[in-house]
Every structure is written in C-alpha cells, then in structure tokens.
C-alpha atoms as a PDB file:
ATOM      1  CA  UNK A   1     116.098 -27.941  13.117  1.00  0.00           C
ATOM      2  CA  UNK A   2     116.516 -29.703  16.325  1.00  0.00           C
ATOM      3  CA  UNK A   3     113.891 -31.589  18.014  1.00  0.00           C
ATOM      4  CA  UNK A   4     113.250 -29.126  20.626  1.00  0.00           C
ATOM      5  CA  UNK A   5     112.556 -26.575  18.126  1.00  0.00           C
ATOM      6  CA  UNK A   6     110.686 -28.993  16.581  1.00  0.00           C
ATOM      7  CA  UNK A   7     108.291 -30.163  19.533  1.00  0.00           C
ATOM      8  CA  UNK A   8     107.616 -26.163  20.350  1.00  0.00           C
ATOM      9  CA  UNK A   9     106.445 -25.502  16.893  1.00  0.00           C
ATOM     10  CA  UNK A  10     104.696 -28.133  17.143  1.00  0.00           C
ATOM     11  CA  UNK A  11     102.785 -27.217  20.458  1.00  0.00           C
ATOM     12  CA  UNK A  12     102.670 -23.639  19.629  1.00  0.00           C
ATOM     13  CA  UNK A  13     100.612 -24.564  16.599  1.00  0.00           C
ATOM     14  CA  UNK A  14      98.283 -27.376  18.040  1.00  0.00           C
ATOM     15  CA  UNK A  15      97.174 -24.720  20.826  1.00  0.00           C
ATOM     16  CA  UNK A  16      96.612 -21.731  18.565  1.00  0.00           C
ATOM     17  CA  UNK A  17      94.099 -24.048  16.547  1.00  0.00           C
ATOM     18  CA  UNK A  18      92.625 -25.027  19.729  1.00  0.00           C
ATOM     19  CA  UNK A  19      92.191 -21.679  21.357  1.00  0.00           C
ATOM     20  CA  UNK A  20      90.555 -20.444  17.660  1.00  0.00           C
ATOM     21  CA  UNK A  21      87.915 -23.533  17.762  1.00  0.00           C
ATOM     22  CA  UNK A  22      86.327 -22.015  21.459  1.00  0.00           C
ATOM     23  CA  UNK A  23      87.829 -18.882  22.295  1.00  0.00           C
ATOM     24  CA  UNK A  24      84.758 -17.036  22.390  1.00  0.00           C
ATOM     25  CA  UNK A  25      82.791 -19.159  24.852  1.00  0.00           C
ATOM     26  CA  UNK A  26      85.862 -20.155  26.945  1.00  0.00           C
ATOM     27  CA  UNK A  27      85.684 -20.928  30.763  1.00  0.00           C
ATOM     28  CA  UNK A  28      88.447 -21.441  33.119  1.00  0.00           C
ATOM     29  CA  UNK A  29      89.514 -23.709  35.606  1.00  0.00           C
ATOM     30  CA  UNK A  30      92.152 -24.396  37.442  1.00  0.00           C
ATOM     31  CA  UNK A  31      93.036 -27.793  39.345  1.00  0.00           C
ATOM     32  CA  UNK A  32      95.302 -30.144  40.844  1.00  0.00           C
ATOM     33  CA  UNK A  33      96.311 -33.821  39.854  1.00  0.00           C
ATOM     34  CA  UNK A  34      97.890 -36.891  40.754  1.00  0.00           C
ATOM     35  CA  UNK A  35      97.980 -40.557  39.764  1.00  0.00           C
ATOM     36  CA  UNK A  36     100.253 -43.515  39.370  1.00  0.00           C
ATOM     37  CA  UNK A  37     101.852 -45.140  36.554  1.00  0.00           C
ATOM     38  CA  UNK A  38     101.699 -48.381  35.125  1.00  0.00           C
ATOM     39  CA  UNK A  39     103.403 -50.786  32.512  1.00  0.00           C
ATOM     40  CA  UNK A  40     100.343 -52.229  30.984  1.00  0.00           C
ATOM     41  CA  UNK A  41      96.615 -51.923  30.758  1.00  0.00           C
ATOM     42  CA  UNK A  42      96.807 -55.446  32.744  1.00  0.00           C
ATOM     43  CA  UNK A  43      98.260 -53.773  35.982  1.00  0.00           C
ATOM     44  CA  UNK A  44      95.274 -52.602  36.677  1.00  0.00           C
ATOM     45  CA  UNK A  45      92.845 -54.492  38.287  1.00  0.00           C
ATOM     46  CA  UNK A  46      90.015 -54.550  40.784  1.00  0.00           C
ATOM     47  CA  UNK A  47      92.087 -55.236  43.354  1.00  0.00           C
ATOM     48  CA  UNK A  48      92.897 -51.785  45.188  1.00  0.00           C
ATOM     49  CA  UNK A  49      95.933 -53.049  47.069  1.00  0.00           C
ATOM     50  CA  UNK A  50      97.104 -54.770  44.024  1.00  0.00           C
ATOM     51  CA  UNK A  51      96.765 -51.970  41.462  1.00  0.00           C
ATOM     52  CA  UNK A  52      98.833 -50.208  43.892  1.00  0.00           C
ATOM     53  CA  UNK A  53     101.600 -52.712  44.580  1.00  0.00           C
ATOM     54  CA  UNK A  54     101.856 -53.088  40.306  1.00  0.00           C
ATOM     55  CA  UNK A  55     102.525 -49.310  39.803  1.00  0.00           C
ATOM     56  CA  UNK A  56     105.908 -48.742  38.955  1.00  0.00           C
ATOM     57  CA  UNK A  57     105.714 -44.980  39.724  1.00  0.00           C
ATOM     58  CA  UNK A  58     103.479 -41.671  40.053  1.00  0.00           C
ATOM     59  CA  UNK A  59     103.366 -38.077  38.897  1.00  0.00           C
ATOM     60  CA  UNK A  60     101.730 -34.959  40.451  1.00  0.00           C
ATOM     61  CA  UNK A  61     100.881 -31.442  38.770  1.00  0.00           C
ATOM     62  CA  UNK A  62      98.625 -28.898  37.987  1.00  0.00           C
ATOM     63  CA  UNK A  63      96.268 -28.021  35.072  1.00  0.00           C
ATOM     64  CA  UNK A  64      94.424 -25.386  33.489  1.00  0.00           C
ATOM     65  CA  UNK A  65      91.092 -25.907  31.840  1.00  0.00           C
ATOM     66  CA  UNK A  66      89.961 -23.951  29.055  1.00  0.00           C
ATOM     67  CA  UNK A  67      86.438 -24.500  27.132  1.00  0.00           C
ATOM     68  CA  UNK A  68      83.297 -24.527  27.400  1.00  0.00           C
ATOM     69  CA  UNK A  69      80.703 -26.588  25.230  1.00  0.00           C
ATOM     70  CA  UNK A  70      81.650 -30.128  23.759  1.00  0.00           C
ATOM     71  CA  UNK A  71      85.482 -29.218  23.250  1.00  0.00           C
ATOM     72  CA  UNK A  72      87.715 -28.263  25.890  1.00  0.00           C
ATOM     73  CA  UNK A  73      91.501 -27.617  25.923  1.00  0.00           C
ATOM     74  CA  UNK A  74      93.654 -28.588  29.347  1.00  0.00           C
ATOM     75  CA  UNK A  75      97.442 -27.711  29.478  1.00  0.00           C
ATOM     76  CA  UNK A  76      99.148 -28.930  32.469  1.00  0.00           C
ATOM     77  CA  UNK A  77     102.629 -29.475  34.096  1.00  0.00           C
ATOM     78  CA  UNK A  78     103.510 -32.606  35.992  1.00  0.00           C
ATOM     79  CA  UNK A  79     106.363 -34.663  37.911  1.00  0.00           C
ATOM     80  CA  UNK A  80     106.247 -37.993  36.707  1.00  0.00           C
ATOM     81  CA  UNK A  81     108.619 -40.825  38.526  1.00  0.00           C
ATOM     82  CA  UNK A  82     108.853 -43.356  35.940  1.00  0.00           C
ATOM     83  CA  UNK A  83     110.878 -45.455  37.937  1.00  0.00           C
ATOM     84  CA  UNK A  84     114.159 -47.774  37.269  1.00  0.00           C
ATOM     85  CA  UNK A  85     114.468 -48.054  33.476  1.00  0.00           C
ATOM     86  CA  UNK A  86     116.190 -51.600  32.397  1.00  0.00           C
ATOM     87  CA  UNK A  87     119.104 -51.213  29.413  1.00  0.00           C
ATOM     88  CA  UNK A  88     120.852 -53.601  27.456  1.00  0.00           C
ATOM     89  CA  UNK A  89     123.438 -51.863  25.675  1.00  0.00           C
ATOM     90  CA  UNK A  90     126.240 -53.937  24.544  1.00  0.00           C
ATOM     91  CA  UNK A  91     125.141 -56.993  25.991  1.00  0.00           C
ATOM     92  CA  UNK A  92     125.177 -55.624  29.624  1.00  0.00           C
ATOM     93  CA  UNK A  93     122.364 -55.210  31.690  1.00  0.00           C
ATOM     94  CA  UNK A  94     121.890 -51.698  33.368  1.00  0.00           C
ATOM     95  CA  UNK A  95     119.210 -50.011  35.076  1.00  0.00           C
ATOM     96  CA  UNK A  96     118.934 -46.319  35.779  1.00  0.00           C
ATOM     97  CA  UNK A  97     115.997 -44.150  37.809  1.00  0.00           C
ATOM     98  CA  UNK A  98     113.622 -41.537  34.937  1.00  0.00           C
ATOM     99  CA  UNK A  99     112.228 -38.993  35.818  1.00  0.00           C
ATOM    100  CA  UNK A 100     109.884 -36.518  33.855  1.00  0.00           C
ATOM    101  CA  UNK A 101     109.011 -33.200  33.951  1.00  0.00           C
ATOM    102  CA  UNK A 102     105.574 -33.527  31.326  1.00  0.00           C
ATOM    103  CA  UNK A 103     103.427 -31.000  29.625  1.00  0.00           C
ATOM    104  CA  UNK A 104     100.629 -32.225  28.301  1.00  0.00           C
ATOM    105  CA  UNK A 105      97.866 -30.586  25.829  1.00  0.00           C
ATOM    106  CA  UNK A 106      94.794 -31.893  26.007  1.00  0.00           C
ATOM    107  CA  UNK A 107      91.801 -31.610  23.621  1.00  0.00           C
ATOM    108  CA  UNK A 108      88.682 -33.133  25.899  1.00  0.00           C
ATOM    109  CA  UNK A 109      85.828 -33.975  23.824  1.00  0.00           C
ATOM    110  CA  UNK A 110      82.468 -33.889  25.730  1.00  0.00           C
ATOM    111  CA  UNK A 111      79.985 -36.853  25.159  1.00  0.00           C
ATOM    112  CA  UNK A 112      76.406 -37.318  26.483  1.00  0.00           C
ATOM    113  CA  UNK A 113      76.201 -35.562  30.209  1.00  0.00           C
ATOM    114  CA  UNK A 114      73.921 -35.275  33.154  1.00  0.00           C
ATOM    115  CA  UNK A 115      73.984 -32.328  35.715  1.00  0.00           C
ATOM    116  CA  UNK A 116      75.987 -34.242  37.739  1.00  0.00           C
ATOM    117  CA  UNK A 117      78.401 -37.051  35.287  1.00  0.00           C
ATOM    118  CA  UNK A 118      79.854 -35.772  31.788  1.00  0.00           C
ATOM    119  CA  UNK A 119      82.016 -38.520  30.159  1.00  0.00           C
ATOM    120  CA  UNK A 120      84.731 -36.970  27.782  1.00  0.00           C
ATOM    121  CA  UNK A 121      87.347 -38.355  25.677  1.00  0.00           C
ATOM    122  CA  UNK A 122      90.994 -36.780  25.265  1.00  0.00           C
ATOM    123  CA  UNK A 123      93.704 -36.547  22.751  1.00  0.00           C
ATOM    124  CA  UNK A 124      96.382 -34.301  21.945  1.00  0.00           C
ATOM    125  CA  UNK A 125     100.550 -34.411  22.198  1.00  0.00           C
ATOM    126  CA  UNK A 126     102.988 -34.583  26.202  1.00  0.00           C
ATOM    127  CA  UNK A 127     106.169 -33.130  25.428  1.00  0.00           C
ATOM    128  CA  UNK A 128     108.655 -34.704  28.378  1.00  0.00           C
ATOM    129  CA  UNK A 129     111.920 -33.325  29.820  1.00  0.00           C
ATOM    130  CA  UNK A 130     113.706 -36.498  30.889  1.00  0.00           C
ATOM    131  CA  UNK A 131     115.957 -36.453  33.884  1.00  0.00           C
ATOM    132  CA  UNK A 132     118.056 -38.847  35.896  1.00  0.00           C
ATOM    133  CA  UNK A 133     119.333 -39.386  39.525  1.00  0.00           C
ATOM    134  CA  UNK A 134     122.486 -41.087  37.766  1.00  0.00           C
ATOM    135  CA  UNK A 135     124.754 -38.561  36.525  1.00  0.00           C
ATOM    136  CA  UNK A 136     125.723 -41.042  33.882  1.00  0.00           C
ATOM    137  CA  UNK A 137     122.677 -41.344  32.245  1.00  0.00           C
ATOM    138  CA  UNK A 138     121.144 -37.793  32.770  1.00  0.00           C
ATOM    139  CA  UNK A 139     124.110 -36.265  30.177  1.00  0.00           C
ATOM    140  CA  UNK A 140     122.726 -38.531  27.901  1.00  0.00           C
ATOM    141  CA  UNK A 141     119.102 -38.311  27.865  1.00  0.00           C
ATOM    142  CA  UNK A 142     116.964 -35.807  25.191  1.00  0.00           C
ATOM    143  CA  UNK A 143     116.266 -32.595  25.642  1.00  0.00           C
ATOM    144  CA  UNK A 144     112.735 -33.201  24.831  1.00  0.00           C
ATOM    145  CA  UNK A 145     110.830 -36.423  24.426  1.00  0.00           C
ATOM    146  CA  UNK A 146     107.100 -36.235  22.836  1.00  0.00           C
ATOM    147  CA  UNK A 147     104.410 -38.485  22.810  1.00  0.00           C
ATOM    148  CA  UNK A 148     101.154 -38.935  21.677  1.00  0.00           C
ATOM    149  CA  UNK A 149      98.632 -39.112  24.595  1.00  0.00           C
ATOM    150  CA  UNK A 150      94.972 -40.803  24.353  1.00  0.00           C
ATOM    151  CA  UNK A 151      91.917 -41.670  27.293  1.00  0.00           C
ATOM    152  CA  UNK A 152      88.957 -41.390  28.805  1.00  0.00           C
ATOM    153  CA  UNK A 153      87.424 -39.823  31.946  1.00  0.00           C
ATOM    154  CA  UNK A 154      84.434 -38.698  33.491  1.00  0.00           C
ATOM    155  CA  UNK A 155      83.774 -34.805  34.926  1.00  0.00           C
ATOM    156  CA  UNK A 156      81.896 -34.942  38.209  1.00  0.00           C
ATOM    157  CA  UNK A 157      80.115 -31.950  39.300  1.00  0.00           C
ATOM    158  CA  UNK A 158      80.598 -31.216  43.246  1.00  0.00           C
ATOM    159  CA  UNK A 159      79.105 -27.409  44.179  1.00  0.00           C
ATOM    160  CA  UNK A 160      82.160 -25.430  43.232  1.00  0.00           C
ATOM    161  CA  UNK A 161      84.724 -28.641  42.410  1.00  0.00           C
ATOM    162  CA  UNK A 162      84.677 -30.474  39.860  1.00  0.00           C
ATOM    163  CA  UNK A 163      86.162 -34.413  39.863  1.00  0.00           C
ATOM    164  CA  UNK A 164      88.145 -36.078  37.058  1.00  0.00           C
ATOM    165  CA  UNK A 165      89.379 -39.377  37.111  1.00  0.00           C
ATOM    166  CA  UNK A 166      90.866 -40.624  34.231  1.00  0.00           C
ATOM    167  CA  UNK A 167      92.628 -43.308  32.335  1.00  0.00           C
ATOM    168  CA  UNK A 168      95.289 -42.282  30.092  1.00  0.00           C
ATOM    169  CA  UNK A 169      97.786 -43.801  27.598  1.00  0.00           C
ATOM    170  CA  UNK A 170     100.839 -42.182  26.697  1.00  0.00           C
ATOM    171  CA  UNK A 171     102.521 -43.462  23.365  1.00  0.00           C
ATOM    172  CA  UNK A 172     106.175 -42.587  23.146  1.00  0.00           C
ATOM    173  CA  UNK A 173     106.865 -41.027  19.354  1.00  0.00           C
ATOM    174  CA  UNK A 174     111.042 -39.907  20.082  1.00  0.00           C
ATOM    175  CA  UNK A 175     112.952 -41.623  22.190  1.00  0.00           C
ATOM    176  CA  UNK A 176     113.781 -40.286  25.675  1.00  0.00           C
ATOM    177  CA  UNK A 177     117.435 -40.573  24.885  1.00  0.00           C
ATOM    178  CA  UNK A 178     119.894 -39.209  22.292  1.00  0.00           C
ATOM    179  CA  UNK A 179     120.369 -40.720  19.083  1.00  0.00           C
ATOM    180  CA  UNK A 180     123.697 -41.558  19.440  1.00  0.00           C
ATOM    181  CA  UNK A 181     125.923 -41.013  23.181  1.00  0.00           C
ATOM    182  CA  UNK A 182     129.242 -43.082  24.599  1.00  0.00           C
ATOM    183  CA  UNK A 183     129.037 -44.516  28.450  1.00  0.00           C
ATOM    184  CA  UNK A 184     133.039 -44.452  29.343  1.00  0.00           C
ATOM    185  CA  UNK A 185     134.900 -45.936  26.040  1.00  0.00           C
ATOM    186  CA  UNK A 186     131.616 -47.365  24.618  1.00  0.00           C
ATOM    187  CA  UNK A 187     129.211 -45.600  21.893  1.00  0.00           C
ATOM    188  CA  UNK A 188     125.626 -46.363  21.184  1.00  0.00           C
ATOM    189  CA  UNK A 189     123.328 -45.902  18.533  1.00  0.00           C
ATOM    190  CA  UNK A 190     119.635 -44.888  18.308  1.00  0.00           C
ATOM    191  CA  UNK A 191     118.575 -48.212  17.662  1.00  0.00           C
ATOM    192  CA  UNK A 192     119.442 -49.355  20.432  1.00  0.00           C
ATOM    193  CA  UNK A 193     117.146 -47.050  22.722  1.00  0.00           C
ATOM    194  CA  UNK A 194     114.070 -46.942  24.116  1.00  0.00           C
ATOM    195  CA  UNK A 195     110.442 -45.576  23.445  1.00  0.00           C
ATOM    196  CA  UNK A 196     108.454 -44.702  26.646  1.00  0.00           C
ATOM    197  CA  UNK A 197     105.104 -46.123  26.964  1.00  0.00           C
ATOM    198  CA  UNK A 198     102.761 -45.319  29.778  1.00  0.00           C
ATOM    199  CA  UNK A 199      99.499 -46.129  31.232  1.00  0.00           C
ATOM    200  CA  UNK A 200      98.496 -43.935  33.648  1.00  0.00           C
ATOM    201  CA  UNK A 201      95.260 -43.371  36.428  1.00  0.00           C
ATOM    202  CA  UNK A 202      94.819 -40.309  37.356  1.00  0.00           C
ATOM    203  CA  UNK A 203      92.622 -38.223  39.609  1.00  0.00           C
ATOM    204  CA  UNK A 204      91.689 -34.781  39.351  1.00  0.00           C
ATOM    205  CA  UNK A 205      90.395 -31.529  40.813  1.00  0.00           C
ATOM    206  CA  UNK A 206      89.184 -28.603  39.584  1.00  0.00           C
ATOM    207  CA  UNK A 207      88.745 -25.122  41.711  1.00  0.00           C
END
C-alpha cells in the first residue's frame, strides 16, 4: 500500500470518528486564515518587527468549522511557502524553494469560556503535497507528506465574526521526499532526507 493510500485511510477514518462524536449538535462556520512560519518556538518574540523579520515563510487558506459544545472539528486547505530548504547530499551543499499545499484536521477542544474569550486546544494529523520551483527537486519530492499537528488558541466572539489566533506546531512523521531518488548520476537514500518541522502563528476568521 503506498503512502498516499495510506495517509487517505488514514484521514478518512480520523474524520468519520470525529463527525460520530458531535454530529447531532453540529454548527458551521466558515473562515479565512493566514499566518507565518517559523523555525523554532524562539523566533518568536515580543518584538513585532522582529518576529516578522525571523519568519522564514507564510501560508494562507480557508477552513471549515464543524461542532458545537466542548469538541469541534476544523478541516482546512492552505498554501504554505516554507521557504529555501538547505541539503547536504553527498557532501554538497544545495538549497531548493518548498512549497506546500496542507490539509489539516483539526480536533479543537474547548476549555473554560466567557461570552466573549473561549481558549481551546487542538490536535489532529496535516497531510502536505510538497512542491518545488526547481524542476530538479519537485520530481523528487513525495506525493504526500503527513504530520502530526498540536496548539493552542483562543475564539473571540465579534457580533457575527469570530477571531482565532493561534499557535501551532507541526511535527513532520514521513519525510517530504522519496525514500530513495538520483540527482544527474548520483542516488540517495532515505536516510539521508529530511523531516519538516514547523511552528506556525496564525490568525483567523470565521463568517
């Protein structure tokens, strides 16, 4: 079975359990979102102009918000610009652009609200379609790439839109490219490649 088949089975069966916990008290929501990326947890810092000048790249996208209650589910498709990727494959140094196309599922736990602030935790899987601006590298990047995705955010209540910013870690499970590929007369294995890690700030809102 190959890993794509494996990641939709996957997916398929972590949102049917999800839509079975709440599907009779559902509400939707649909929304807009967009953030940057970062390294490390350290990038981020108090400093507005600094945070920014750290990020190493952004994503945009959409969601949709299912639940009601303390459990909600959010499924969403984003652009993500990782940025320039550093290699060392066979002792050369190389660098190539990543981008991602992400889908991430979402199961938002709701703690302790007010009318106004409800802070929520999130976990659940990102399955990743990698790309590349290098032809090179694109024909040998995964079809899929899935991670394990984990943060915190708060729901802010505005009228008829609803706020969410949120801090997010993404923790890279397969790598984002194949096992084993050749770059002109040289192979590769799997050992040599690469896991992607991402922290990520991202702001939200909800129609």
């Amino acid at each position: 079975m190959s890993r794509l088949i494996l990641a939709r089975h996957i997916l398929s069966a972590f949102l049917l359990m999800a839509l079975m916990s709440f599907a009779n008290t559902a509400q939707a929501q649909l929304g807009v979102a967009a953030g940057l990326n970062f390294e490390d947890l350290s990038d981020i810092s108090g400093d507005r102009e600094a945070t920014f000048d750290n990020a190493n790249g952004y994503h945009v996208g959409v969601f949709y918000d299912l639940g009601a209650g303390p459990i909600a589910l959010r499924v969403g498709a984003f652009f993500r610009d990782v940025g320039d990727v550093e290699l060392t494959l066979d002792g050369v140094e190389d660098a190539f652009d990543l981008r991602m196309v992400d889908v991430p599922v979402d199961l938002r736990f709701n703690l302790t609200a007010t009318p106004i602030i409800s802070p929520y935790v999130m976990v659940g899987p990102v399955l990743s379609f990698p790309s590349s601006g290098n032809d090179e590298y694109d024909n040998v990047l995964a079809d899929v790439s899935v991670s394990g995705n984990v943060g915190v955010g708060l729901a802010i209540s505005l009228g008829s839109l609803r706020l969410y910013p949120e801090l997010r870690y993404a923790i890279g499970v397969s790598r984002f490219m194949k096992d084993n590929f050749s770059i002109g007369s040289v192979a590769f294995e799997a050992d040599e490649m690469q896991r992607q890690n991402s922290v990520m700030l991202r702001l939200g809102i909800g129609f």
